[in-house]
PDB file of N, CA and C in Angstrom:
ATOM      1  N   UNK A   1     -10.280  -0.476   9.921  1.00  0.00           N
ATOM      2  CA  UNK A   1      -9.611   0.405   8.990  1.00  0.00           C
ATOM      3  C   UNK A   1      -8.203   0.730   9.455  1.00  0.00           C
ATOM      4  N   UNK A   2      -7.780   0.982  10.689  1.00  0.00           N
ATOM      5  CA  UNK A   2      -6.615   1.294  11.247  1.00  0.00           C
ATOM      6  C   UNK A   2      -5.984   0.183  11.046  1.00  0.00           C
ATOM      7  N   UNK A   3      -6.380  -1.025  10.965  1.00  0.00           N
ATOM      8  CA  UNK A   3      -5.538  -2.697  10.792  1.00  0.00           C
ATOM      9  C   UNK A   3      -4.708  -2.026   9.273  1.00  0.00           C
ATOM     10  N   UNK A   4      -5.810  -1.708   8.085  1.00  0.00           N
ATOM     11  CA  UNK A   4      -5.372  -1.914   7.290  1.00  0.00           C
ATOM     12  C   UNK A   4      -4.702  -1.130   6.836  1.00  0.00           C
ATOM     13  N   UNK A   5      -4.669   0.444   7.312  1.00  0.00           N
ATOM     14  CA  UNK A   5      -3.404   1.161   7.543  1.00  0.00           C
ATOM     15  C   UNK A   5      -2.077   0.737   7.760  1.00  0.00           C
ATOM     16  N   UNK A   6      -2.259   0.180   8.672  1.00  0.00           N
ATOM     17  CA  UNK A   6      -1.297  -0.738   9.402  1.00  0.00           C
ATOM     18  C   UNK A   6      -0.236  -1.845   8.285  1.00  0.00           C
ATOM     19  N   UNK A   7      -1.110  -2.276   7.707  1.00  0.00           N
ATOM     20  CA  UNK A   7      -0.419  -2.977   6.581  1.00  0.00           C
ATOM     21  C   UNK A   7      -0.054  -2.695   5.547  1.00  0.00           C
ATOM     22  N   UNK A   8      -0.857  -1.817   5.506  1.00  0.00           N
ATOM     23  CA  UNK A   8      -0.127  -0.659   3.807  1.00  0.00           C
ATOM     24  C   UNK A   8       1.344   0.295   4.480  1.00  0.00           C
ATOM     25  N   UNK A   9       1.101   0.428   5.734  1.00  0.00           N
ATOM     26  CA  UNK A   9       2.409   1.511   5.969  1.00  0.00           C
ATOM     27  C   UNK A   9       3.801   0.379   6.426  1.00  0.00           C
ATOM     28  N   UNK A  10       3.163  -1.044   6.740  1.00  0.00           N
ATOM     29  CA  UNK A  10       4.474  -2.331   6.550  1.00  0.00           C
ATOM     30  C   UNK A  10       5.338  -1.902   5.195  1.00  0.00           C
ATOM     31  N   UNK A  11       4.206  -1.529   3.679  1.00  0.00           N
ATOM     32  CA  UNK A  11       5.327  -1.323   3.004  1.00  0.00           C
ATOM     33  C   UNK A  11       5.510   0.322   2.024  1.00  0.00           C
ATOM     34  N   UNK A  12       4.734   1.187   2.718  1.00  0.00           N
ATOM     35  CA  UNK A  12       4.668   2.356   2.236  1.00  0.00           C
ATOM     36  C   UNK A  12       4.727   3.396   3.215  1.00  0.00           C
ATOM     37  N   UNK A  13       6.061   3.444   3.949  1.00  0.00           N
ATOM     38  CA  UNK A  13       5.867   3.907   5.686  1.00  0.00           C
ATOM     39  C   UNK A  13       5.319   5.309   5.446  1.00  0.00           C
ATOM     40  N   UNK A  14       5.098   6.278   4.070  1.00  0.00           N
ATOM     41  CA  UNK A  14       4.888   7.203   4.091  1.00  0.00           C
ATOM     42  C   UNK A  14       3.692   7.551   3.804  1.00  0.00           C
ATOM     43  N   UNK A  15       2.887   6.440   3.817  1.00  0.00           N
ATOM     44  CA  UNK A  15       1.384   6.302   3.917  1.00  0.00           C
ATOM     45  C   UNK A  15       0.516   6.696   4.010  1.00  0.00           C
ATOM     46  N   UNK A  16      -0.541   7.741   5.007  1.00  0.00           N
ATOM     47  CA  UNK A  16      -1.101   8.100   6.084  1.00  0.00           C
ATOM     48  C   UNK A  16      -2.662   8.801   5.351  1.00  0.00           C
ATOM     49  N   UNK A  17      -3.747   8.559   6.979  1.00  0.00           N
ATOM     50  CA  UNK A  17      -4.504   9.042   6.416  1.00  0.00           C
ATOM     51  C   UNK A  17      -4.698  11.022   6.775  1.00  0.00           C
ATOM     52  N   UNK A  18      -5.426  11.198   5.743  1.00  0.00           N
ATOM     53  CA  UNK A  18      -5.500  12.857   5.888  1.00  0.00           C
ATOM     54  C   UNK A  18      -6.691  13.354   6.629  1.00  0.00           C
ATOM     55  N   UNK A  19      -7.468  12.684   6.816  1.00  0.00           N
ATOM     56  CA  UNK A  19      -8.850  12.726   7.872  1.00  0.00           C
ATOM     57  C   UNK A  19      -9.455  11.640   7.906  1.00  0.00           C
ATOM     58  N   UNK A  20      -9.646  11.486   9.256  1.00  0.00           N
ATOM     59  CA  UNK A  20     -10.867  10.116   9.326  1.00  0.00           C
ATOM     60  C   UNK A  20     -11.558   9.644   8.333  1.00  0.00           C
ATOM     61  N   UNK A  21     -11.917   8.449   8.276  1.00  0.00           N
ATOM     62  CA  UNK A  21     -12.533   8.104   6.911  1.00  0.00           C
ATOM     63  C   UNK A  21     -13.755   8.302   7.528  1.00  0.00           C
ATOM     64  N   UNK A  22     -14.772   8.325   6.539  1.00  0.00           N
ATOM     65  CA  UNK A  22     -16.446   8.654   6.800  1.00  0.00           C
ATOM     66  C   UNK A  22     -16.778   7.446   6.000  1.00  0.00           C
ATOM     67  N   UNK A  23     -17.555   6.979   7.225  1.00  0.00           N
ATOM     68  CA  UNK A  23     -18.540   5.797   6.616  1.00  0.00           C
ATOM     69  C   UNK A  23     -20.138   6.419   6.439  1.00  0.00           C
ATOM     70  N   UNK A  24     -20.857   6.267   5.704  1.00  0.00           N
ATOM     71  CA  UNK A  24     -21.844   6.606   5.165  1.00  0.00           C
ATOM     72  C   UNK A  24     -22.936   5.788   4.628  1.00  0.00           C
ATOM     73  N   UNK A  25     -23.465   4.331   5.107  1.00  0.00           N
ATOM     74  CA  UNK A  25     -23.823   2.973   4.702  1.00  0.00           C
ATOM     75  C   UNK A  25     -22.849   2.409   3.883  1.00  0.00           C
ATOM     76  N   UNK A  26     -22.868   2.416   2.852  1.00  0.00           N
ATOM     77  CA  UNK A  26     -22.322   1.049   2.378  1.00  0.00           C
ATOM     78  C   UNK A  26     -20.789   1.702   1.549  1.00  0.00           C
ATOM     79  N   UNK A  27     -20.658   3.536   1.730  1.00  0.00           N
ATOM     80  CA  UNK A  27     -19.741   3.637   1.145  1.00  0.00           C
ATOM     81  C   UNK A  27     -19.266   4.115   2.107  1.00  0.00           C
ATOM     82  N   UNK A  28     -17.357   4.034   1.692  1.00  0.00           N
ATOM     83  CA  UNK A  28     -16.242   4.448   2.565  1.00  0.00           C
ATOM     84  C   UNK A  28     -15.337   5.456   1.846  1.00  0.00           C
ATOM     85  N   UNK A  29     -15.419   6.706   2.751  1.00  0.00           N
ATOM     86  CA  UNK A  29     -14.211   7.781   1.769  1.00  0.00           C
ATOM     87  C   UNK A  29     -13.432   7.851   2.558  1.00  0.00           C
ATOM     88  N   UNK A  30     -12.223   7.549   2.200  1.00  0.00           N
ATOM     89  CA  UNK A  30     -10.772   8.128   3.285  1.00  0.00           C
ATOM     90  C   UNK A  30      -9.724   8.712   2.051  1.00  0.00           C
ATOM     91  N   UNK A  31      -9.465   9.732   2.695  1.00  0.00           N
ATOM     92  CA  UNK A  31      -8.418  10.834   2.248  1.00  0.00           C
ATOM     93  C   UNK A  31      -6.636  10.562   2.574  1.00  0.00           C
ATOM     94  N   UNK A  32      -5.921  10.092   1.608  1.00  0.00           N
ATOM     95  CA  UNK A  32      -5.279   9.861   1.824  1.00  0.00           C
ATOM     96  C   UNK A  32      -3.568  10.112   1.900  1.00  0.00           C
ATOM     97  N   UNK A  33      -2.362  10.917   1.993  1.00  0.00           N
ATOM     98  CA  UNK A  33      -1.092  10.895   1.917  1.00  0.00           C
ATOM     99  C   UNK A  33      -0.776  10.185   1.875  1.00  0.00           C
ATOM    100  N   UNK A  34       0.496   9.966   0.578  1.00  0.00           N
ATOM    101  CA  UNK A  34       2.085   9.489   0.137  1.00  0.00           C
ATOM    102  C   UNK A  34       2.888  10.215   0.706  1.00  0.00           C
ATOM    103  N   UNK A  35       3.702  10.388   1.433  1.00  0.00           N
ATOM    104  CA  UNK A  35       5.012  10.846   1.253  1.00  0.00           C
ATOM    105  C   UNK A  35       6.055   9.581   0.952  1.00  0.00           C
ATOM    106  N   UNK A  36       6.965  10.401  -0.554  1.00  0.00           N
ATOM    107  CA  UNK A  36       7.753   8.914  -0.719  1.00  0.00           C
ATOM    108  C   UNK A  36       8.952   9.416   0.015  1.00  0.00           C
ATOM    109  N   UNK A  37       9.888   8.073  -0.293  1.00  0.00           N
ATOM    110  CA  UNK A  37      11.002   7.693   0.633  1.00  0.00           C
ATOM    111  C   UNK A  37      12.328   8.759  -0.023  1.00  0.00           C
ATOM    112  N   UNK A  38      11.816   9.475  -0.762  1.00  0.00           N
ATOM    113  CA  UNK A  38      12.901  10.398  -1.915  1.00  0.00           C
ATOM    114  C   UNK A  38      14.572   9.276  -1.893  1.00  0.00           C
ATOM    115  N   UNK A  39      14.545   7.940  -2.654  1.00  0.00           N
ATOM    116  CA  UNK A  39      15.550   7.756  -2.826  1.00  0.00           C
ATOM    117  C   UNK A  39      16.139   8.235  -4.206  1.00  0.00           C
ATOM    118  N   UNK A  40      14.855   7.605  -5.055  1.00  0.00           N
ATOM    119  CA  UNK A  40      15.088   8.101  -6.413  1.00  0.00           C
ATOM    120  C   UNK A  40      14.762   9.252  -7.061  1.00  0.00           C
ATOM    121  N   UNK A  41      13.083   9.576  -6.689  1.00  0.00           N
ATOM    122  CA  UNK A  41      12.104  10.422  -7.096  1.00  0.00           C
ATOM    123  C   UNK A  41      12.475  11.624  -5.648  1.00  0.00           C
ATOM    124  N   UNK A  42      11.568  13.044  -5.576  1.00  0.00           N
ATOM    125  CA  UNK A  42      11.362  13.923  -4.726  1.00  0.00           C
ATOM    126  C   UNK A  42      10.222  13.065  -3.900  1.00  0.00           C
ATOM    127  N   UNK A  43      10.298  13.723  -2.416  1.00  0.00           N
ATOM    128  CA  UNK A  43       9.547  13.067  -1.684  1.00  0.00           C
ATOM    129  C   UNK A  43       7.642  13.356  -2.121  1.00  0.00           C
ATOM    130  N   UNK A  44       7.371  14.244  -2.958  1.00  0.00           N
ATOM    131  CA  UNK A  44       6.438  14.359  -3.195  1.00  0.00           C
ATOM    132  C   UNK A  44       6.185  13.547  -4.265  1.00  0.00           C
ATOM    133  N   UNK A  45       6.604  12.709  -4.974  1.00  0.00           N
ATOM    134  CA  UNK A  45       6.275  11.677  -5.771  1.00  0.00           C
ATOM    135  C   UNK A  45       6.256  10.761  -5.309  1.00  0.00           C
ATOM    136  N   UNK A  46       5.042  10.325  -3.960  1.00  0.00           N
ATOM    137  CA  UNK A  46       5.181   9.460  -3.298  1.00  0.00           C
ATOM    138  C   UNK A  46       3.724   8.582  -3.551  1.00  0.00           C
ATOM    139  N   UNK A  47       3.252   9.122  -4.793  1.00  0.00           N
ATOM    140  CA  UNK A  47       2.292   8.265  -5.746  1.00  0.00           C
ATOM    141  C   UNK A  47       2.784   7.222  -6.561  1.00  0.00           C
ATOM    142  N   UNK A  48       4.183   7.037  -7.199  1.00  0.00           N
ATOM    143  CA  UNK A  48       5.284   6.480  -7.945  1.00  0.00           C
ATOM    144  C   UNK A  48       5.300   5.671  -6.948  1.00  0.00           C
ATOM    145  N   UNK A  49       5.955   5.720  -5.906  1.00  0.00           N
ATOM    146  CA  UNK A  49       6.254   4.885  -4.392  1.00  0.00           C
ATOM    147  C   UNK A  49       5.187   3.940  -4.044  1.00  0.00           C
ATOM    148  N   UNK A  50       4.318   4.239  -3.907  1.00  0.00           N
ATOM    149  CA  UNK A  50       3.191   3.402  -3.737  1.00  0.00           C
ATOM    150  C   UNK A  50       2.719   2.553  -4.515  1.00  0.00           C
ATOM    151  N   UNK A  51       2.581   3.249  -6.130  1.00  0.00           N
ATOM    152  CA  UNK A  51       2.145   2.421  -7.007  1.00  0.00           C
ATOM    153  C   UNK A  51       3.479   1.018  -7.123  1.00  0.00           C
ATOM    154  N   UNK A  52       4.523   1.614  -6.978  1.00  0.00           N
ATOM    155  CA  UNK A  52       5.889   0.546  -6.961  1.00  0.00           C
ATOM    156  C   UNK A  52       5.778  -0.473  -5.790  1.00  0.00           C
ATOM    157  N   UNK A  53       5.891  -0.055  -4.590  1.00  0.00           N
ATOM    158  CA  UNK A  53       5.497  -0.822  -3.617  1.00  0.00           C
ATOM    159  C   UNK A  53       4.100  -1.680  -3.432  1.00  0.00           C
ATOM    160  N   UNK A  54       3.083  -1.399  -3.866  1.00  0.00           N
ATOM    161  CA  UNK A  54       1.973  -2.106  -4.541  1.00  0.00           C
ATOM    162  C   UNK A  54       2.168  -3.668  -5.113  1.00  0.00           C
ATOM    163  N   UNK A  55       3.100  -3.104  -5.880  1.00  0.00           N
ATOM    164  CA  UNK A  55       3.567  -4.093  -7.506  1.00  0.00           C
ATOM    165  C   UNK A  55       4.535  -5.306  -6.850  1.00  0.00           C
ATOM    166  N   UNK A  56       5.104  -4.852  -6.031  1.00  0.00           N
ATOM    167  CA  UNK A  56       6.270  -5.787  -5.293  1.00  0.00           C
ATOM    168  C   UNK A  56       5.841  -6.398  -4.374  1.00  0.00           C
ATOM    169  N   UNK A  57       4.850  -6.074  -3.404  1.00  0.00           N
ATOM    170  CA  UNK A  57       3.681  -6.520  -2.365  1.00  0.00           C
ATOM    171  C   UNK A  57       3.134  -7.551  -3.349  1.00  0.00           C
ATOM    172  N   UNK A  58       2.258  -7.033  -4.585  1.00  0.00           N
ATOM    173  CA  UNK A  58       1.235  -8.281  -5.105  1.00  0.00           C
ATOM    174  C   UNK A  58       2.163  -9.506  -5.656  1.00  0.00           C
ATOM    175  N   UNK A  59       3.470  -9.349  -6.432  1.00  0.00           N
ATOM    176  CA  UNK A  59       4.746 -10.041  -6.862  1.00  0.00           C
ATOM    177  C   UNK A  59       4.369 -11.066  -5.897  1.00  0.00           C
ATOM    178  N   UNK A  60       4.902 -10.702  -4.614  1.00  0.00           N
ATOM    179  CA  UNK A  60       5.459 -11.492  -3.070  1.00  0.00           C
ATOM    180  C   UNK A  60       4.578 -12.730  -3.179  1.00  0.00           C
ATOM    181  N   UNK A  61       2.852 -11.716  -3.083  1.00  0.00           N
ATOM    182  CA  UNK A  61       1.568 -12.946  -2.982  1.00  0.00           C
ATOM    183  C   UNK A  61       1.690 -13.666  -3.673  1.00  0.00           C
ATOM    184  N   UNK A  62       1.512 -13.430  -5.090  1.00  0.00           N
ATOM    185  CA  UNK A  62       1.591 -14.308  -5.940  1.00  0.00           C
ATOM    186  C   UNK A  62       2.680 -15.349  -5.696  1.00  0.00           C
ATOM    187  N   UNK A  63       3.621 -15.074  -5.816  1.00  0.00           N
ATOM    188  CA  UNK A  63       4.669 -15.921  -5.920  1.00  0.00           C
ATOM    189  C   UNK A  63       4.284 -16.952  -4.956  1.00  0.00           C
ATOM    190  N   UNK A  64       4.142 -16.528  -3.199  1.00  0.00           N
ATOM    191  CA  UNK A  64       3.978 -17.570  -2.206  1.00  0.00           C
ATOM    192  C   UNK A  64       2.531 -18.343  -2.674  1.00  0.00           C
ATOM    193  N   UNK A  65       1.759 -18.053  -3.315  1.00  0.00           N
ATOM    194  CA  UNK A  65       1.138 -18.281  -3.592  1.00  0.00           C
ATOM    195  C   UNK A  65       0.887 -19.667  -5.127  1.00  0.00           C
ATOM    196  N   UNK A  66       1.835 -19.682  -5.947  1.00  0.00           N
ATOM    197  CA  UNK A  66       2.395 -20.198  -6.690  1.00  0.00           C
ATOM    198  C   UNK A  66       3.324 -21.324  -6.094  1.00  0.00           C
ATOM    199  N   UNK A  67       4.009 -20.563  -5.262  1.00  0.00           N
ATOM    200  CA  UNK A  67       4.605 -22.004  -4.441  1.00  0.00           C
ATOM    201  C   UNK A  67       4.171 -22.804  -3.665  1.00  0.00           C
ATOM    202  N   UNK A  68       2.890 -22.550  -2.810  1.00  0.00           N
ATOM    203  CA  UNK A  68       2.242 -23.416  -2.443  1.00  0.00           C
ATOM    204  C   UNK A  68       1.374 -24.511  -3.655  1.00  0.00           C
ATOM    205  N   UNK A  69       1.107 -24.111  -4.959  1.00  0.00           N
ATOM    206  CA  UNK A  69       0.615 -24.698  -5.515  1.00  0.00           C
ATOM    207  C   UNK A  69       2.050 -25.648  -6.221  1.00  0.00           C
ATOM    208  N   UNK A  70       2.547 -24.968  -6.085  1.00  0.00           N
ATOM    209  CA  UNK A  70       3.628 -25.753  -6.790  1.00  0.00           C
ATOM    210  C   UNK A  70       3.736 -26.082  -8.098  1.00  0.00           C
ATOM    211  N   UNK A  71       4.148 -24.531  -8.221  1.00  0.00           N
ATOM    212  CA  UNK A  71       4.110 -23.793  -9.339  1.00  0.00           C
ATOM    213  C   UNK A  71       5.591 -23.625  -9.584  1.00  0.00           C
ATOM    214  N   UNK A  72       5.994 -22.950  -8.654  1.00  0.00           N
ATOM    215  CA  UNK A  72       7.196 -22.759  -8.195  1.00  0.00           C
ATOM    216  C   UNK A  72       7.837 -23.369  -7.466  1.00  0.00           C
ATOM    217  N   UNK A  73       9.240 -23.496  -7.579  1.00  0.00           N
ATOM    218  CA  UNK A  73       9.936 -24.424  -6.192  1.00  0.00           C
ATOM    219  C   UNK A  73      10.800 -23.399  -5.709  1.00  0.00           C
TER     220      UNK A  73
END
């Protein structure tokens, strides 16, 4: 779980979790903080931030992803 922290805060440095996550068999709850980067929005609209950074992260995949198929050049 900390890995994948790890990779969400590569592009959402304001990320973080708010308490340990609890595993419980087969389900996982973790509590989570945004703080955004307030360039555009207030730093508390750091749900906007994420959902944006999300969108540009999955873009990236796809795309490299497309270019390996050669889809794209």
């Amino acid at each position: 779980m900390l890995k994948m922290l790890g990779n969400v805060q590569d592009y959402v440095p304001g990320y973080r979790f708010k308490a340990d996550p609890v595993v419980k068999g087969n389900i996982v709850t973790v509590s989570v903080e945004v703080e955004g980067n307030g360039d555009f929005l207030p730093e508390y609209a750091g749900n906007i931030d994420i959902i944006t950074s999300a969108a540009v992260k999955t873009g990236g995949v796809i795309a490299q992803s497309m270019q390996k198929e050669g889809v794209l050049k």
